[in-house]
N, C-alpha and C. Protein backbone atom coordinates (compact mmCIF):
# COMPACT_ATOMS: atom_id res chain seq x y z
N UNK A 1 23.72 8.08 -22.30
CA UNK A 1 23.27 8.76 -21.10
C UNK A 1 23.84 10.18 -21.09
N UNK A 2 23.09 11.23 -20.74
CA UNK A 2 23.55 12.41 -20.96
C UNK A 2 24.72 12.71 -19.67
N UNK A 3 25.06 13.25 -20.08
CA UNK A 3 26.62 13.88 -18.95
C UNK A 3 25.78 15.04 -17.71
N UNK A 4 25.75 14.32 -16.66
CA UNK A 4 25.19 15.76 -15.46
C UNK A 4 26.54 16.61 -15.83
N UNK A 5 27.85 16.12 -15.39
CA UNK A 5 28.85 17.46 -15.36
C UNK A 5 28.53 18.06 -16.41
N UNK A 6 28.35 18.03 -17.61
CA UNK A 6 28.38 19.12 -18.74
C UNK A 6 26.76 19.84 -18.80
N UNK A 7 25.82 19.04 -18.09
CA UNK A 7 24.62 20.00 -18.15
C UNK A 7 24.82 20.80 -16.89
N UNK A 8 25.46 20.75 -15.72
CA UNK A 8 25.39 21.46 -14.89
C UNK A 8 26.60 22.53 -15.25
N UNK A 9 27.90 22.38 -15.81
CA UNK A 9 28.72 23.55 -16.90
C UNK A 9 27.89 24.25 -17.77
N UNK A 10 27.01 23.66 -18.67
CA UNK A 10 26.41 24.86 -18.85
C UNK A 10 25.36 25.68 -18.04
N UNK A 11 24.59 25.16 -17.53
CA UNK A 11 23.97 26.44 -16.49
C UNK A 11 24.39 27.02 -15.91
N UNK A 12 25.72 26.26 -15.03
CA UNK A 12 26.79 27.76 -14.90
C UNK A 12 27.10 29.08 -15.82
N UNK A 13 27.65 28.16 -17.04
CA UNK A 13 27.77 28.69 -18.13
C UNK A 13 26.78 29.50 -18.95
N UNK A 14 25.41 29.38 -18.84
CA UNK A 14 24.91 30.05 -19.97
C UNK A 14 23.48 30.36 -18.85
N UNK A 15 22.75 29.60 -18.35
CA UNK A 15 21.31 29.78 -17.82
C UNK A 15 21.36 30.18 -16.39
N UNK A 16 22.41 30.55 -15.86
CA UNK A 16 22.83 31.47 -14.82
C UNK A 16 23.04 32.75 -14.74
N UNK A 17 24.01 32.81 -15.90
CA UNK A 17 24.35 34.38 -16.02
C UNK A 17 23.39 35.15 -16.61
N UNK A 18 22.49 34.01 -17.35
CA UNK A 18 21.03 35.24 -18.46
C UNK A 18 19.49 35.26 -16.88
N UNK A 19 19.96 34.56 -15.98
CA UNK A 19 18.75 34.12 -14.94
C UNK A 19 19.25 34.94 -13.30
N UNK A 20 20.30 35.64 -13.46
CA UNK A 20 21.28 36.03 -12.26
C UNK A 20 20.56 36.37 -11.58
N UNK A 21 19.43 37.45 -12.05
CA UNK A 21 18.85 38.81 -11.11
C UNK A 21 17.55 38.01 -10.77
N UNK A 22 16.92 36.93 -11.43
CA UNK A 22 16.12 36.32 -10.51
C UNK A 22 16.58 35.39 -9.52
N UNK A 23 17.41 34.40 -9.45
CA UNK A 23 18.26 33.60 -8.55
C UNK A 23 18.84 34.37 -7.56
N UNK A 24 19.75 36.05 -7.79
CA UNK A 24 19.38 36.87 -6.59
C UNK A 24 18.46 37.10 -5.74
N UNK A 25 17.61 37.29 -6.06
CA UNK A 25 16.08 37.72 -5.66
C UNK A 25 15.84 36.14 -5.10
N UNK A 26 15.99 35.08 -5.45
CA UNK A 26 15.27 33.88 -4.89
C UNK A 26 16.13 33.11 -3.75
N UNK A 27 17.02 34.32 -3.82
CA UNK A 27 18.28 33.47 -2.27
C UNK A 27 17.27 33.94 -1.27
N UNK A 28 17.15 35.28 -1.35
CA UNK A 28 16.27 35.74 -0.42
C UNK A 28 14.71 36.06 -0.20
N UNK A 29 13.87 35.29 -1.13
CA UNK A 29 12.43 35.40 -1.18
C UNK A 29 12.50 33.84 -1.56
N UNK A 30 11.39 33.08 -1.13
CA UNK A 30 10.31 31.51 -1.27
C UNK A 30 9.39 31.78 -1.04
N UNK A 31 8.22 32.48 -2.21
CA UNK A 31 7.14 32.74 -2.59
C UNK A 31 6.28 32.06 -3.30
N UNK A 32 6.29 30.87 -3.38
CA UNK A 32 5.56 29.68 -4.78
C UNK A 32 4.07 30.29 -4.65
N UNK A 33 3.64 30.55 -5.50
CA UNK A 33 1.50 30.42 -5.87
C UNK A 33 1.24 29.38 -5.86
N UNK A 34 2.04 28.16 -6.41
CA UNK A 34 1.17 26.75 -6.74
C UNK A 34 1.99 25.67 -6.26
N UNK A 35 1.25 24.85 -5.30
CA UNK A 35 2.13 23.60 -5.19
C UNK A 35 1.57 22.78 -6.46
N UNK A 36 2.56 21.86 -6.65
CA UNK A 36 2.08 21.27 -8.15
C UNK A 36 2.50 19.97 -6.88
N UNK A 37 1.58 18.14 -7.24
CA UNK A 37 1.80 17.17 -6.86
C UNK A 37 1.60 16.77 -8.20
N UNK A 38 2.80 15.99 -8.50
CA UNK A 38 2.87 15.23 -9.50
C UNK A 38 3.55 13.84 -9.49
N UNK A 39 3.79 13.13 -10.68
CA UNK A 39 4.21 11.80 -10.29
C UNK A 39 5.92 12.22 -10.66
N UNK A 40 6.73 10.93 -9.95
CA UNK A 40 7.65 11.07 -10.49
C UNK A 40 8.19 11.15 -11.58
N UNK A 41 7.97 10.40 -12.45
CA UNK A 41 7.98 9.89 -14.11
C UNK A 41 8.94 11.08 -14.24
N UNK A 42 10.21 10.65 -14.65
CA UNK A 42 10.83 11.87 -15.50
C UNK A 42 10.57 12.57 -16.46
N UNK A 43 9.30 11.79 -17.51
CA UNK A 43 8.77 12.33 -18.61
C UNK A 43 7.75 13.59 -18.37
N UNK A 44 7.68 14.24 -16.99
CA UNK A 44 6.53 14.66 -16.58
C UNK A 44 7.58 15.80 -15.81
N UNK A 45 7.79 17.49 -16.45
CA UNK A 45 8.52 18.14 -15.56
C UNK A 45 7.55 19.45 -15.50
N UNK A 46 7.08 19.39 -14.65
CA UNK A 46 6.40 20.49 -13.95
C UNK A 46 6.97 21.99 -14.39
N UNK A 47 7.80 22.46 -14.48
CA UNK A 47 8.00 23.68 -14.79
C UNK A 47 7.86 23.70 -16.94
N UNK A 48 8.34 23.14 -16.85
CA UNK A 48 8.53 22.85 -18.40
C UNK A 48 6.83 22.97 -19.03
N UNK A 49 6.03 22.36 -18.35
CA UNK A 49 4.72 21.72 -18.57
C UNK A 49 3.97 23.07 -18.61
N UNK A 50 4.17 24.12 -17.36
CA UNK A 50 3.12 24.95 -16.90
C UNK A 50 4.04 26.26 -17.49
N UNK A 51 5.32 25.89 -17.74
CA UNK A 51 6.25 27.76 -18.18
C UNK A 51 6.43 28.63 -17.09
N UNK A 52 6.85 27.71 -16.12
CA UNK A 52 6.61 28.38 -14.78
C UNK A 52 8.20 28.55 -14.99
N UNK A 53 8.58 29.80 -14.06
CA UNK A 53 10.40 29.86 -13.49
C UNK A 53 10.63 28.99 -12.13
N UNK A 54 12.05 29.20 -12.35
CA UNK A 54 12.08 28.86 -10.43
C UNK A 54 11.64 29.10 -9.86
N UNK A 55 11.14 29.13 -8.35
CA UNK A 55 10.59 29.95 -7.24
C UNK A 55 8.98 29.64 -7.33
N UNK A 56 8.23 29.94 -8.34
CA UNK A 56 7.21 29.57 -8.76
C UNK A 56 6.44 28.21 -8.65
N UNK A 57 6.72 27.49 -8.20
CA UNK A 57 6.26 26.30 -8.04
C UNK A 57 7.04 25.56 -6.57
N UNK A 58 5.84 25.09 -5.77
CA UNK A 58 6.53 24.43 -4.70
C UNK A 58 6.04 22.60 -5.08
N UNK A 59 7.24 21.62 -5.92
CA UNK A 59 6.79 20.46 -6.16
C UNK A 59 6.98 19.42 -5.45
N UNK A 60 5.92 18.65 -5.42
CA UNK A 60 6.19 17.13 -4.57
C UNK A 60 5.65 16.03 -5.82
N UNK A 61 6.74 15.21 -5.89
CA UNK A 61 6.85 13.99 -6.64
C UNK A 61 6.73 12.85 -6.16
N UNK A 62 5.48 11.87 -6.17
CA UNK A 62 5.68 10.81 -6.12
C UNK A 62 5.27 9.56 -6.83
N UNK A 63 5.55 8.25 -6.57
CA UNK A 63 5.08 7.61 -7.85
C UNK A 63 3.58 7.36 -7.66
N UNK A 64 3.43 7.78 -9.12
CA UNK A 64 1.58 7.75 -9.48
C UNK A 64 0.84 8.83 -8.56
N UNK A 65 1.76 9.81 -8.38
CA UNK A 65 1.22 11.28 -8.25
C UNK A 65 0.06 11.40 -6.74
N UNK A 66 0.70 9.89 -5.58
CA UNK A 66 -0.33 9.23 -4.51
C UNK A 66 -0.21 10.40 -3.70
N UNK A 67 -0.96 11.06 -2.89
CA UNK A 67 -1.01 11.74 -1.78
C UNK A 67 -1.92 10.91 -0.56
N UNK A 68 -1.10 10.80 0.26
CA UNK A 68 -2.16 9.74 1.49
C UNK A 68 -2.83 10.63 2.69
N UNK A 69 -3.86 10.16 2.68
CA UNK A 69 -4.87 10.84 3.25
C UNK A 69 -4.26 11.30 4.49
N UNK A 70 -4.29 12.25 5.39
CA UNK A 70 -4.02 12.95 6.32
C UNK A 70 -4.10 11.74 7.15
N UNK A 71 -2.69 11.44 7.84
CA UNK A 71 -2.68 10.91 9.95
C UNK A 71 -1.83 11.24 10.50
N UNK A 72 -2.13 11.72 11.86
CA UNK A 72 -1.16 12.23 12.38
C UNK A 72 0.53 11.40 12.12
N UNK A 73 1.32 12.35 12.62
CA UNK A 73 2.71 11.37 12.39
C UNK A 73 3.45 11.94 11.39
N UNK A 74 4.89 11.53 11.56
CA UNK A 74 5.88 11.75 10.40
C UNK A 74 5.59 11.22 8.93
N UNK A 75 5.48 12.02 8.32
CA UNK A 75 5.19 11.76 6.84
C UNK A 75 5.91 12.98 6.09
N UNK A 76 6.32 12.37 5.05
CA UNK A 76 6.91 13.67 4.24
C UNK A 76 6.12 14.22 3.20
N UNK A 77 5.21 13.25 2.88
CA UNK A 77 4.35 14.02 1.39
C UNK A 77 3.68 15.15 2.76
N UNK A 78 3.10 15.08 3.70
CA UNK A 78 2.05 15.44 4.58
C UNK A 78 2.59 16.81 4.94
N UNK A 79 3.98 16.66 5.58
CA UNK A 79 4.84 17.90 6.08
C UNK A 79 4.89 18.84 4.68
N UNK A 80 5.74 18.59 3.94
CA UNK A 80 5.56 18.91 2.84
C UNK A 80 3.86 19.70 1.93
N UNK A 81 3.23 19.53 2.30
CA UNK A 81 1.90 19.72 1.75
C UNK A 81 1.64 20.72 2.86
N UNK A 82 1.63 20.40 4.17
CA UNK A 82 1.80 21.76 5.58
C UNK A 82 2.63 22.60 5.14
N UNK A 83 3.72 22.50 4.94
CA UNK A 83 4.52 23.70 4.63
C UNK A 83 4.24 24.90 3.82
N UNK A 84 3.88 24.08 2.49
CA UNK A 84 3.70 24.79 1.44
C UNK A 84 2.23 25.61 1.38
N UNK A 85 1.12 25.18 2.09
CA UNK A 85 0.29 25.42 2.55
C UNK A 85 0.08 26.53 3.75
N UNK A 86 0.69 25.84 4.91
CA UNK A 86 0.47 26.81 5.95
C UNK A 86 1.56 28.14 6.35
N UNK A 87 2.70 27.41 6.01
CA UNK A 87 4.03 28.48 5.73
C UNK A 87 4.10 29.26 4.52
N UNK A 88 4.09 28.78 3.71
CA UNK A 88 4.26 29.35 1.80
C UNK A 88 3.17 30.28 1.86
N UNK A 89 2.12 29.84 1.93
CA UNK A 89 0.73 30.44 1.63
C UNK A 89 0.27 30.02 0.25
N UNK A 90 0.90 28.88 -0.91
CA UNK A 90 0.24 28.78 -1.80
C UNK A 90 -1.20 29.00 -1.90
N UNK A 91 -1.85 29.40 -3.09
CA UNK A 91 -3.04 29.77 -3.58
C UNK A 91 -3.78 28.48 -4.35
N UNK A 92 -3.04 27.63 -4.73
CA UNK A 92 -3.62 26.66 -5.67
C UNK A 92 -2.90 25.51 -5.69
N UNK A 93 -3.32 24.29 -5.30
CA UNK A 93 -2.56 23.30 -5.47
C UNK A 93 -3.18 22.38 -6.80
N UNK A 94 -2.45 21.87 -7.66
CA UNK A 94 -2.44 20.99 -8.79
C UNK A 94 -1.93 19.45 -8.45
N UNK A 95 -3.23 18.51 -8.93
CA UNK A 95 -2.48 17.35 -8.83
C UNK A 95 -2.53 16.70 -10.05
N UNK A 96 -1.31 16.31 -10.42
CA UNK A 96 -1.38 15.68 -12.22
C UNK A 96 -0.87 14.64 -12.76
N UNK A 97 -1.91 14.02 -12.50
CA UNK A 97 -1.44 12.66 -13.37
C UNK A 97 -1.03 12.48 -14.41
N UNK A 98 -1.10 11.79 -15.21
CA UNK A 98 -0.42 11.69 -16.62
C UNK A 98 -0.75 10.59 -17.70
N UNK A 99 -0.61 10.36 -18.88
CA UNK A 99 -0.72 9.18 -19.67
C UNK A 99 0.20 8.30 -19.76
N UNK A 100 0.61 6.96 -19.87
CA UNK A 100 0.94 5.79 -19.45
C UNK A 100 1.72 5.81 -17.95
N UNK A 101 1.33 6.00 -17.20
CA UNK A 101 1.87 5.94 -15.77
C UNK A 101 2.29 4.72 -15.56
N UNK A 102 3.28 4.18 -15.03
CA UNK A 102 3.66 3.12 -14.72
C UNK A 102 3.17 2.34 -14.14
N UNK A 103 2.95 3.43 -12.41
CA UNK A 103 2.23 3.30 -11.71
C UNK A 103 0.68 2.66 -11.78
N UNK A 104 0.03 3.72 -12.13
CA UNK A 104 -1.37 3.39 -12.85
C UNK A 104 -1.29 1.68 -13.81
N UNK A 105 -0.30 1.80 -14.59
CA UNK A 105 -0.74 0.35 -15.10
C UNK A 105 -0.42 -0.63 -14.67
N UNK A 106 0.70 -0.43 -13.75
CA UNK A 106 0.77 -1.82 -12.78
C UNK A 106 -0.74 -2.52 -11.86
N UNK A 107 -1.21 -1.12 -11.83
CA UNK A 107 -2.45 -1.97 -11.04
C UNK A 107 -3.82 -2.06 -12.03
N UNK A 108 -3.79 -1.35 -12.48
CA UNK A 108 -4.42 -1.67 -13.99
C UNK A 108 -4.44 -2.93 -14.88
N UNK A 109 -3.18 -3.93 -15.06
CA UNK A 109 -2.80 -4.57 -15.38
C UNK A 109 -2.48 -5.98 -14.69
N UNK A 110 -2.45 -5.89 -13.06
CA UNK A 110 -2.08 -6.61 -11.82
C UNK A 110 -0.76 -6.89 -12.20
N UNK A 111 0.29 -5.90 -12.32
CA UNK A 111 1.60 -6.71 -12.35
C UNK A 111 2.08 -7.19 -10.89
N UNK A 112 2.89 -8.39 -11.20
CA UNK A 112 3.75 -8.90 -10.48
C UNK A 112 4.83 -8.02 -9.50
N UNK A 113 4.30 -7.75 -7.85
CA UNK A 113 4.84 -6.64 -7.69
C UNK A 113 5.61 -7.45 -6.49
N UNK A 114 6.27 -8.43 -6.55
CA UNK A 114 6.37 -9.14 -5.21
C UNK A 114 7.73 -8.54 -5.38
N UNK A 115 8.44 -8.69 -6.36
CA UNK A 115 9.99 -8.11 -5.83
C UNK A 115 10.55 -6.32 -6.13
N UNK A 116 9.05 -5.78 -6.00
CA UNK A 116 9.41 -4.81 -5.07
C UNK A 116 8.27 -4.39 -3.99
N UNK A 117 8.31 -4.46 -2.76
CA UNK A 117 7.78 -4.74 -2.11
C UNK A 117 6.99 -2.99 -1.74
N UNK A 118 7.99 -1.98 -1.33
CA UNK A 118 7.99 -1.08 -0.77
C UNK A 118 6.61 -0.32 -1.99
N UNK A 119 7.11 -0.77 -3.21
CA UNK A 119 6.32 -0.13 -4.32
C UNK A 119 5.04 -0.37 -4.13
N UNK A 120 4.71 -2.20 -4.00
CA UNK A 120 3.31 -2.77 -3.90
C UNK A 120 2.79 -2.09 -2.53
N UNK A 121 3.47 -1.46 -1.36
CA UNK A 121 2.61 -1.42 -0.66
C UNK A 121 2.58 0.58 -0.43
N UNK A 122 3.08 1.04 -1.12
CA UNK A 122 2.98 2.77 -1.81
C UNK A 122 1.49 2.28 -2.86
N UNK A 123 1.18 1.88 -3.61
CA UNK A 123 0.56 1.97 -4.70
C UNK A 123 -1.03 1.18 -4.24
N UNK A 124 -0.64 0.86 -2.99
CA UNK A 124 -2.12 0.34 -2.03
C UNK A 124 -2.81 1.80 -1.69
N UNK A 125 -2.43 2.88 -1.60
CA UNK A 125 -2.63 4.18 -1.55
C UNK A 125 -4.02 4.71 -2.67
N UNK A 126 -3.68 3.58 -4.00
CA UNK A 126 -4.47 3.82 -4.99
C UNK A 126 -5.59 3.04 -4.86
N UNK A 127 -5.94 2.19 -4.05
CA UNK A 127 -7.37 1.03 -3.69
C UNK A 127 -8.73 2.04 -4.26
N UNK A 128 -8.64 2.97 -3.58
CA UNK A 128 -10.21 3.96 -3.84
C UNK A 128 -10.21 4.26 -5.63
N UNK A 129 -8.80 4.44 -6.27
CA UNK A 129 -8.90 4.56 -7.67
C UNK A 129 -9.24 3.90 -8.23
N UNK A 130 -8.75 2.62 -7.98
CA UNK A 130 -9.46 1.33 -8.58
C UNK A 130 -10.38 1.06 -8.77
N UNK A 131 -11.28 1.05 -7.35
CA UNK A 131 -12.54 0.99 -6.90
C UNK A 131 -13.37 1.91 -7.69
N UNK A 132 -13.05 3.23 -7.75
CA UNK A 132 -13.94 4.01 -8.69
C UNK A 132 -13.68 3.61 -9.85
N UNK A 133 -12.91 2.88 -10.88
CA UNK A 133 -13.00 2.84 -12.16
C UNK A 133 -13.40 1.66 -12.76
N UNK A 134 -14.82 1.99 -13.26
CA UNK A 134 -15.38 1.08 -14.10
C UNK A 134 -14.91 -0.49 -14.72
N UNK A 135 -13.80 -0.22 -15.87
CA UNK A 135 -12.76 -1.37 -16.07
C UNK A 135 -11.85 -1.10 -15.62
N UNK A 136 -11.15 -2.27 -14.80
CA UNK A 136 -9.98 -2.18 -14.51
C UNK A 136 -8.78 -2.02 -15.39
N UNK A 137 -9.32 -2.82 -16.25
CA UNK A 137 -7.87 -2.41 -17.40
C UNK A 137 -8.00 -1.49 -18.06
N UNK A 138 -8.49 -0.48 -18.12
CA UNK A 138 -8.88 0.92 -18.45
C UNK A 138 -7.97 1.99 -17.66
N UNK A 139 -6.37 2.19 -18.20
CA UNK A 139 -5.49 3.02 -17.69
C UNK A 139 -6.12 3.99 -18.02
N UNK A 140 -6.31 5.19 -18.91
CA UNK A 140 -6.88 6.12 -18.85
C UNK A 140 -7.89 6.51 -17.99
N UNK A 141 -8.79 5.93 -17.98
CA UNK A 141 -9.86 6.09 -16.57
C UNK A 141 -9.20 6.31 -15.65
N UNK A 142 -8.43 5.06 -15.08
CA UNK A 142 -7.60 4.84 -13.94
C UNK A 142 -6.89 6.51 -13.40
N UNK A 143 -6.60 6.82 -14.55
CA UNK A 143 -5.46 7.63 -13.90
C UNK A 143 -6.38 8.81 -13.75
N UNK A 144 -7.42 9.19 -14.31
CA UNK A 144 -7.95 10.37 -14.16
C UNK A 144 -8.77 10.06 -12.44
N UNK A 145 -9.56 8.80 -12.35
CA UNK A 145 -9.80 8.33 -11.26
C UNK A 145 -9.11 8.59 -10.51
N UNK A 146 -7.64 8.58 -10.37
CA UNK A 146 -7.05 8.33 -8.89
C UNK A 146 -6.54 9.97 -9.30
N UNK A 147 -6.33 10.42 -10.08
CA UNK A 147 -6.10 12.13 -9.82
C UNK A 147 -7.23 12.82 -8.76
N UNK A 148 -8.64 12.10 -9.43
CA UNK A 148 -9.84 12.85 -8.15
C UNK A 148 -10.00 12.30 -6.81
N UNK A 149 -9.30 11.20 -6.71
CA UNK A 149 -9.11 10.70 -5.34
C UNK A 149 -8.23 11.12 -4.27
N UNK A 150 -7.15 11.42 -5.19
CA UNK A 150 -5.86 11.91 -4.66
C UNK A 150 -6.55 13.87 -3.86
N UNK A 151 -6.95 14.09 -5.43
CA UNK A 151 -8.07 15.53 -4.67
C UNK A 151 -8.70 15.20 -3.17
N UNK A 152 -9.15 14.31 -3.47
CA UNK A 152 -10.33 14.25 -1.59
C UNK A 152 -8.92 13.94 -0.95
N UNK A 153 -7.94 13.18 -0.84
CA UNK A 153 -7.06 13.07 0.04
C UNK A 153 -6.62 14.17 0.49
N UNK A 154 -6.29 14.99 -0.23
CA UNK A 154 -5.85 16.18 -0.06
C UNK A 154 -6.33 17.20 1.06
N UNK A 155 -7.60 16.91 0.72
CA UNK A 155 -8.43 17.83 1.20
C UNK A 155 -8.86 17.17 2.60
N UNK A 156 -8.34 16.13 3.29
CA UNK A 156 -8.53 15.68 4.64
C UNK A 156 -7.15 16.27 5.72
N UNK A 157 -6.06 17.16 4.55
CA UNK A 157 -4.86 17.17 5.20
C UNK A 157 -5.22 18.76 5.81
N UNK A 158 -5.56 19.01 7.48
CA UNK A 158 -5.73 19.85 8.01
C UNK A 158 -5.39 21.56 7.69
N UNK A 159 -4.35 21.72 6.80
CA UNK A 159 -3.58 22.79 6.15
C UNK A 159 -4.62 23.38 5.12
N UNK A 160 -4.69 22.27 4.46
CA UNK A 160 -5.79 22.29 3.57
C UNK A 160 -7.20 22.66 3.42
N UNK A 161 -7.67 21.18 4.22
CA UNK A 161 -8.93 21.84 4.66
C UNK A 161 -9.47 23.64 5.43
N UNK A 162 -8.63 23.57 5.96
CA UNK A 162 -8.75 25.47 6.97
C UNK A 162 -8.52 26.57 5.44
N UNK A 163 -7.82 26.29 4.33
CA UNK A 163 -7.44 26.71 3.50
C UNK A 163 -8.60 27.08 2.34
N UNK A 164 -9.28 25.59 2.67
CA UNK A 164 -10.16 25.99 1.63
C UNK A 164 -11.86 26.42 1.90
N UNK A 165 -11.59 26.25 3.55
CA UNK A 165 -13.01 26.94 4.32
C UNK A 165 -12.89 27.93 4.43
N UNK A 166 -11.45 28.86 3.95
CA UNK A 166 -11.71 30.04 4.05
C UNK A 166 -11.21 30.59 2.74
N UNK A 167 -11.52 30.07 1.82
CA UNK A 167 -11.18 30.70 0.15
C UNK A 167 -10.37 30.97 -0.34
N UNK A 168 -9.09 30.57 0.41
CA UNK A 168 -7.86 30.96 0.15
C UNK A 168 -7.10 29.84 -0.75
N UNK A 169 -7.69 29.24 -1.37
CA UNK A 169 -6.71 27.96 -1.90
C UNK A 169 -8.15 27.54 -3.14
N UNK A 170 -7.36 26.83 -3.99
CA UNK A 170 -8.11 26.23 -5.28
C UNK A 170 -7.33 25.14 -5.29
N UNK A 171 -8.17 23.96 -5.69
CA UNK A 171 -7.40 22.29 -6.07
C UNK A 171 -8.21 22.27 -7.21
N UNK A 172 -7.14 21.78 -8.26
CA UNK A 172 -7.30 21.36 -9.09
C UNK A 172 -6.71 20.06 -9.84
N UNK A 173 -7.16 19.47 -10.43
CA UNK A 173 -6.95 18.15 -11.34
C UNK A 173 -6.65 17.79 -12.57
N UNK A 174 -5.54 17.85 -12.89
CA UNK A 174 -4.96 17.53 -14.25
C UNK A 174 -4.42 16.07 -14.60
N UNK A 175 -4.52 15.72 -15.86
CA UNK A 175 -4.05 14.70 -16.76
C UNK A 175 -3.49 15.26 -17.52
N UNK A 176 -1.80 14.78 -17.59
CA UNK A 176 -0.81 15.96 -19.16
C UNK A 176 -1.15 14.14 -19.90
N UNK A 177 -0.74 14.60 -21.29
CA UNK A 177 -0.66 13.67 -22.29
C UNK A 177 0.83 13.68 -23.12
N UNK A 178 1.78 13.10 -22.74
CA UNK A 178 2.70 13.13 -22.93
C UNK A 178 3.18 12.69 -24.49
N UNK A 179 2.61 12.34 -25.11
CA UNK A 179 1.96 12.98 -26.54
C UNK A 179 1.97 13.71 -27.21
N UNK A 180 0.97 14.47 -26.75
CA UNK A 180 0.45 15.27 -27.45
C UNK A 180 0.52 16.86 -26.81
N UNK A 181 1.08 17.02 -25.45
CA UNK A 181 1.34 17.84 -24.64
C UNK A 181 0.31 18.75 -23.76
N UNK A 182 -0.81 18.08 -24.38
CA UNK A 182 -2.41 18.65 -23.33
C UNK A 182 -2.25 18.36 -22.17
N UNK A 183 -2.88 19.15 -21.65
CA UNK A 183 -3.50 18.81 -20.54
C UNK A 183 -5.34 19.08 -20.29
N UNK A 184 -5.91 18.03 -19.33
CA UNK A 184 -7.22 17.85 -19.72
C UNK A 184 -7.34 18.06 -17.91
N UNK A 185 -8.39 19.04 -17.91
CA UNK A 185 -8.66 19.92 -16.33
C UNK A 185 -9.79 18.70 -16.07
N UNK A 186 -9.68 18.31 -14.91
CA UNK A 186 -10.97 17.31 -14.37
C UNK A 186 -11.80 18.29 -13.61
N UNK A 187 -12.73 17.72 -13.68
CA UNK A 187 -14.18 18.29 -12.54
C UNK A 187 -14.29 17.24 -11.54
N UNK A 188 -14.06 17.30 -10.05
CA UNK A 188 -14.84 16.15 -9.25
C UNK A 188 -15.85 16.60 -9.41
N UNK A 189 -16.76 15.26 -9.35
CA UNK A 189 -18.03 15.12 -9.44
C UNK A 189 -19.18 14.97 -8.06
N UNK A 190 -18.22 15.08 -7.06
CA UNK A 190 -18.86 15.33 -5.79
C UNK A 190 -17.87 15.84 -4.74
N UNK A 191 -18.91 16.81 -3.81
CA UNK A 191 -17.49 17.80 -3.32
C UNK A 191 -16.35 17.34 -2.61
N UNK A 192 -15.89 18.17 -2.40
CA UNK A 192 -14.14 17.22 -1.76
C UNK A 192 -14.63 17.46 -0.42
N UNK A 193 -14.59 16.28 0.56
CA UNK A 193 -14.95 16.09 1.69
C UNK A 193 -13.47 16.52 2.65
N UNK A 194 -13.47 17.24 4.28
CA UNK A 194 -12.31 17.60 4.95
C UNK A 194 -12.74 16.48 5.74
């Protein structure tokens, strides 16, 4: 297991002092262009992926990359997605799924999700992905499926919608291949409904 104390000594040490004058600049400016929604998967790091710096990206992680459709109420993916949206002013939000998702193949697969409960009922979020994909045991589908679903969710979250009736915002849909290091841009195939 790698040592946090010695990776966080060296960024003191080495990716601080060569990064100073932007980390200055970012005490006092939070400017992101792109919210990126992605899954948790540690194999999947958003800055690394796109060559983005700090500051540059406003990210929300969750498992199998779910965004739940806009209701009123405390929610954090939701606040989070307002913020970055109506405060930030992002220009483009990205949602990106990925190849072997955990997520995705648990329901792909029907695993046994009784002893974790909180998970089986997060990953009920994905019902419409399912539903759109042809075979069920077809992870690849799956995941590109629930990337364009996750899109219409998105687009019911009020921040959003006002965002994109007035041209100020782009959603887009990615699959990385953790592989091979692509990424493959989706098209929905019918418009994203507010």
């Amino acid at each position: 297991m790698p040592d946090l104390t010695e990776g966080l000594a060296q960024f003191q040490r080495d990716v601080f002092p060569a990064k100073k004058e932007l980390f200055a600049h970012l005490a006092a400016h939070h400017a992101p262009h792109t919210l990126f929604i992605g899954c948790s998967d540690a194999r999947v790091v958003p800055e690394l992926i796109t060559g983005c710096e700090p500051g540059e990206l406003f990210v929300i992680r969750t498992a199998g990359n779910l965004v739940p459709a806009y209701t009123p109420g405390a929610d954090g993916v939701a606040a989070s997605i307002e913020y970055a949206v109506a405060a930030l002013g992002v220009r483009e939000v990205v949602v990106c799924g990925h190849s072997a998702c955990g997520a995705m193949t648990a329901l792909a697969h029907g695993h046994d999700l009784s002893g974790a409960p909180a998970v089986a009922d997060w990953l009920r979020l994905a019902d419409a992905s399912v539903a759109r994909t042809a075979t069920t045991e077809d992870v690849p589908a799956l995941v590109r499926q629930n990337v364009l679903a996750q899109l219409a969710n998105l687009a019911t979250h009020p921040s959003v919608a006002r965002a994109l009736a007035g041209g100020r915002m782009t959603l887009r849909g990615w699959v990385f291949d953790i592989a091979t290091g692509r990424v493959e841009e989706l098209r929905a195939t019918a418009p994203l409904a507010a």
